[in-house]
Protein backbone atom coordinates (compact mmCIF):
# COMPACT_ATOMS: atom_id res chain seq x y z
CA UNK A 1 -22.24 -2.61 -9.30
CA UNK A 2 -21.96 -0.72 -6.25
CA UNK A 3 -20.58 3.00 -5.67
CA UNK A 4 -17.71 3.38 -4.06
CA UNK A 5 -15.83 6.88 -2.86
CA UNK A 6 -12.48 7.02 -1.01
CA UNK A 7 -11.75 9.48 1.44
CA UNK A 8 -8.65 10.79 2.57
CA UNK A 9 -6.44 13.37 2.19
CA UNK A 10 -4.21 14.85 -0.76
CA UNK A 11 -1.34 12.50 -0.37
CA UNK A 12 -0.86 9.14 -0.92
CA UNK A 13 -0.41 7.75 2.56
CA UNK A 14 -2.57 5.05 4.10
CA UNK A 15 -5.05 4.95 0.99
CA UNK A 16 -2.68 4.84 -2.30
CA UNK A 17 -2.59 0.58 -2.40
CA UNK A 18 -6.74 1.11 -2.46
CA UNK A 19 -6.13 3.41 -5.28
CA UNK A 20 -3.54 1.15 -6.82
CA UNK A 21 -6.72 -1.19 -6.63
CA UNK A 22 -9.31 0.65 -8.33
CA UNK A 23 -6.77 1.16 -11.03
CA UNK A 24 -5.61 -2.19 -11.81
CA UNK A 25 -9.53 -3.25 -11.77
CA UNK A 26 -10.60 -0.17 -14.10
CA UNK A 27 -12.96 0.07 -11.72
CA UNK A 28 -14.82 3.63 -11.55
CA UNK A 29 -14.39 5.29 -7.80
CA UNK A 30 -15.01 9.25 -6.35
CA UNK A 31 -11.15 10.03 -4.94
CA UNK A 32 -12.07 12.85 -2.62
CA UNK A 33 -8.95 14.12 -1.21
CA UNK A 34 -9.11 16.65 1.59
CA UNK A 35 -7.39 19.21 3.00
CA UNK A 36 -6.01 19.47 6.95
CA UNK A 37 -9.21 22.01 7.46
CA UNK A 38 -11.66 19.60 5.16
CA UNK A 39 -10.89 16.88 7.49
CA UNK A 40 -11.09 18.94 10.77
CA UNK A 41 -14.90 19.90 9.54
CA UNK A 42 -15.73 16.43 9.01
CA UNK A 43 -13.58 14.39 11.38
CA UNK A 44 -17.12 14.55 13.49
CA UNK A 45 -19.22 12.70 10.59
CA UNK A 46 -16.22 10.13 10.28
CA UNK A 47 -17.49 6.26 11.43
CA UNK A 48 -13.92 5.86 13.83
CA UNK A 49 -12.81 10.14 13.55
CA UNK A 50 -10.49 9.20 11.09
CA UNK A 51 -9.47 8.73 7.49
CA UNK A 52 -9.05 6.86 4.66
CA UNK A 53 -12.94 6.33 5.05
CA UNK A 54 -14.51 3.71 1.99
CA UNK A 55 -17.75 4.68 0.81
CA UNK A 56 -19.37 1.63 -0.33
CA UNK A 57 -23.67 2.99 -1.82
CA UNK A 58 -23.14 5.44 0.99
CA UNK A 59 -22.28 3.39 3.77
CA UNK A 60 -18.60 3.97 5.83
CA UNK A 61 -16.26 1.50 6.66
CA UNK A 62 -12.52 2.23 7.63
CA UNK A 63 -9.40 0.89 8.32
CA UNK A 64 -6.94 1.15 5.27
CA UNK A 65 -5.59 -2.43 5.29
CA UNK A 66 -9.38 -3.70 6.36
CA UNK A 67 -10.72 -1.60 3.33
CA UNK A 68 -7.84 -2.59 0.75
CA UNK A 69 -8.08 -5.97 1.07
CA UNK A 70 -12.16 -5.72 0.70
CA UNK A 71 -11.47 -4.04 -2.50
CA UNK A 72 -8.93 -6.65 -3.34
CA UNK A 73 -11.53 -9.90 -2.79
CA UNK A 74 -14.32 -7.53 -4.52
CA UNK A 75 -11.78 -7.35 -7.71
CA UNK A 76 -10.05 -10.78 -7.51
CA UNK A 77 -6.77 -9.74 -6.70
CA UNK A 78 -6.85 -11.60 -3.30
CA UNK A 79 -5.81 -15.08 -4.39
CA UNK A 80 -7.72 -17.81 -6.38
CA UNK A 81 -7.49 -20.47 -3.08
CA UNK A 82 -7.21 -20.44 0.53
CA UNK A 83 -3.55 -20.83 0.86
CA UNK A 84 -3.07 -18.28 -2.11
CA UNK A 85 -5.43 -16.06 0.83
CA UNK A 86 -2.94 -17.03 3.69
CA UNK A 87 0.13 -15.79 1.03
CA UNK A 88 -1.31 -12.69 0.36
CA UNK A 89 -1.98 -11.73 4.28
CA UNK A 90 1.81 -13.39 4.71
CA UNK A 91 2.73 -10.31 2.72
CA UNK A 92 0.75 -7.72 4.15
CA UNK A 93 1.95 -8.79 7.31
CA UNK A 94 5.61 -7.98 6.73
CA UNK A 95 4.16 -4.41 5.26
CA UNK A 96 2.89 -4.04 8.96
CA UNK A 97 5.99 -4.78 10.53
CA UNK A 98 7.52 -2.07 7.81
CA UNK A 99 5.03 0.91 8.51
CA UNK A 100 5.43 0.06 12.31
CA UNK A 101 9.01 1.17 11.54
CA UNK A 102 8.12 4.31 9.39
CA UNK A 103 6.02 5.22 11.84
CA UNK A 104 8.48 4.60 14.76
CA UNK A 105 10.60 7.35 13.13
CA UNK A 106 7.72 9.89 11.96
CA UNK A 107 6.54 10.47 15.49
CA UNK A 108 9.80 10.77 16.98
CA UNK A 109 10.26 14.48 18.75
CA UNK A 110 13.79 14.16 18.96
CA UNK A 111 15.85 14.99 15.98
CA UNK A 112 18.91 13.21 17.42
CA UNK A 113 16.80 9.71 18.29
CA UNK A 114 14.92 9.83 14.68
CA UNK A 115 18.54 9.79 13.09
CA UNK A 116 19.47 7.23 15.02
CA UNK A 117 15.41 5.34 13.96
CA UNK A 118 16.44 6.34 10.54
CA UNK A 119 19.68 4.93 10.05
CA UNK A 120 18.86 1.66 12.22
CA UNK A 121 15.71 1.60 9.87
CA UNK A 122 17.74 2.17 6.72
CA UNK A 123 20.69 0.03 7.40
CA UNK A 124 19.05 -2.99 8.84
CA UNK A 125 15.28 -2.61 9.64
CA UNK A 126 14.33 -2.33 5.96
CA UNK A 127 16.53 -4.75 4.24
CA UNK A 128 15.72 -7.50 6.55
CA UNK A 129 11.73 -6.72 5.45
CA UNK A 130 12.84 -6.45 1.63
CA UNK A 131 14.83 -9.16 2.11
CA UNK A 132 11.80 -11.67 3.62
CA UNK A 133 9.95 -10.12 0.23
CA UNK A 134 13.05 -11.19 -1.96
CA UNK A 135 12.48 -15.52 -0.23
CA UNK A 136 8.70 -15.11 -0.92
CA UNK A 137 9.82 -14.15 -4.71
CA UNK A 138 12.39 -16.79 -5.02
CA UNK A 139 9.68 -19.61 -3.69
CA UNK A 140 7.12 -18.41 -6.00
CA UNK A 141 8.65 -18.61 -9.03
CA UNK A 142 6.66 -16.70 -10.90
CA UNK A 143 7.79 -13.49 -10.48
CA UNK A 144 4.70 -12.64 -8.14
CA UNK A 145 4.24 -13.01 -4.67
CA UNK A 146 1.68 -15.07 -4.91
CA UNK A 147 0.31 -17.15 -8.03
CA UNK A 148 1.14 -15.94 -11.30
CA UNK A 149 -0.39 -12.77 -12.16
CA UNK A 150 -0.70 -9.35 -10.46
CA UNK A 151 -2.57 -8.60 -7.38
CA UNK A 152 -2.85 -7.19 -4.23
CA UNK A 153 0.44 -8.60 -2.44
CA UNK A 154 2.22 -6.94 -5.45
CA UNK A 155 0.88 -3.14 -5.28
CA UNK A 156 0.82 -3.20 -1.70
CA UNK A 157 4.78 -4.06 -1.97
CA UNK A 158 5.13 -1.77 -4.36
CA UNK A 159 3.80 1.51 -2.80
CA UNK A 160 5.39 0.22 0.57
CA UNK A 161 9.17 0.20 -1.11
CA UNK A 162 7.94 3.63 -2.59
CA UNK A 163 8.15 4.97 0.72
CA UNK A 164 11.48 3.62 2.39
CA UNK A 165 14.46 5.45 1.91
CA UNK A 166 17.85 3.94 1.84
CA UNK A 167 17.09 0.73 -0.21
CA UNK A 168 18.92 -0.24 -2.92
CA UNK A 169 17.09 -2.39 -4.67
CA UNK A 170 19.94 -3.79 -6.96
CA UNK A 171 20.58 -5.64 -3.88
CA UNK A 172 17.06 -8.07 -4.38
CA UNK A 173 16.53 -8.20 -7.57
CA UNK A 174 13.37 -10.12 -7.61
CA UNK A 175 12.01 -7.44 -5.84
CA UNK A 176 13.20 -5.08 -8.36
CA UNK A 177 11.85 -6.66 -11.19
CA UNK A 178 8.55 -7.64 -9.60
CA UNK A 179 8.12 -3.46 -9.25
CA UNK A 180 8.61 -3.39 -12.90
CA UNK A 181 6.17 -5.46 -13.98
CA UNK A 182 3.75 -3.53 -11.33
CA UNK A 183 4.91 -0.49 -13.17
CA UNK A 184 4.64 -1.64 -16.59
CA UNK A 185 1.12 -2.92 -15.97
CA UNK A 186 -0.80 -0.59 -18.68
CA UNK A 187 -3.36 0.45 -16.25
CA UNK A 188 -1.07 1.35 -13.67
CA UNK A 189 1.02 3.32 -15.62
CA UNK A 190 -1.36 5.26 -16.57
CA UNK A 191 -2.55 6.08 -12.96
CA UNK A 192 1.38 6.74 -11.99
CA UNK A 193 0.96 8.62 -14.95
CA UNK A 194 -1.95 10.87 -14.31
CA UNK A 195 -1.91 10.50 -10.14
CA UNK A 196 -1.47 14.23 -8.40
CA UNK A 197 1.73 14.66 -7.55
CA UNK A 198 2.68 14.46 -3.34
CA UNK A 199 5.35 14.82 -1.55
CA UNK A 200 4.36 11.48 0.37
């Protein structure tokens, strides 16, 4: 079994889903989490200058989404078939279009424009997203995105909701109960449970 330690910093960010991972698979992993000036030091040593960094026996490889769904083929949570493959990425796709929103907003200067992102995002932006995770659900059938049992297309929907605000989830209830049954899963309760506690 290899080694594997995840690098990034204190909050949950770009690497939680990968955490997510390691804790629905039980699977043993260092979670180094560094500070501003840690990653300042290191940024040097850093395969692309940036973090989260996977550790895999020692080697780097980054990318968060390249490095989650590695983790999610290594622990079977990437769909039994090809098409169940092609469902999965379906859903990480729309999680792209999502963070290129969030991020649309976080790098705004101007207080007045990243309102105006905000409430665009809030209002419309997001619920169309939720909403194209809300059809997957209701073609499924299952209660899963994709087959029927929990994997990778569910926890990366579920920390992605995590971070939009606005969203009332009464409004898709699929989605709603689909983050339930992520939530309920033993081993990720626990690691809800027992996770530091960020701010993002």
């Amino acid at each position: 079994m290899p080694s594997y330690k995840l690098i990034y910093t204190e909050n949950k960010g770009r690497a939680e889903v990968c955490r997510l991972l390691f804790a629905l698979a039980g699977q043993e992993y260092e979670d180094v989490r560094w500070s501003r000036e840690n990653f300042q030091a290191e940024k040097r040593n850093l395969l692309f200058g940036q973090i989260p960094v996977l550790e895999v026996d020692g080697k780097q490889y980054a990318q968060s989404m390249a490095i989650a769904g590695f983790l999610a083929r290594e622990f079977g949570f990437h769909g039994k078939t090809s098409v169940e493959q092609m469902e999965v990425d379906q859903v990480i796709g729309i999680i792209n279009d999502i963070f290129s929103a969030l991020i649309k907003r976080y790098h705004e200067q101007d207080e007045e424009k990243k309102a105006a992102i905000g409430k665009e995002n809030s209002e419309k932006t997001y619920p169309k997203f939720v909403g194209f995770f809300e059809k997957i659900l209701k073609n499924n059938n299952t209660g899963f995105y994709v087959g029927d049992q929990l994997g990778f297309a569910d926890l990366a929907a579920f920390d992605t909701l995590s971070k939009l605000d606005g969203i009332n989830l009464d409004d898709f209830p699929l989605v709603k109960a689909n983050k339930e049954k992520v939530e309920s899963n033993e081993r990720i309760a626990k690691w809800l449970q027992d996770r530091p506690v960020t701010q993002f």
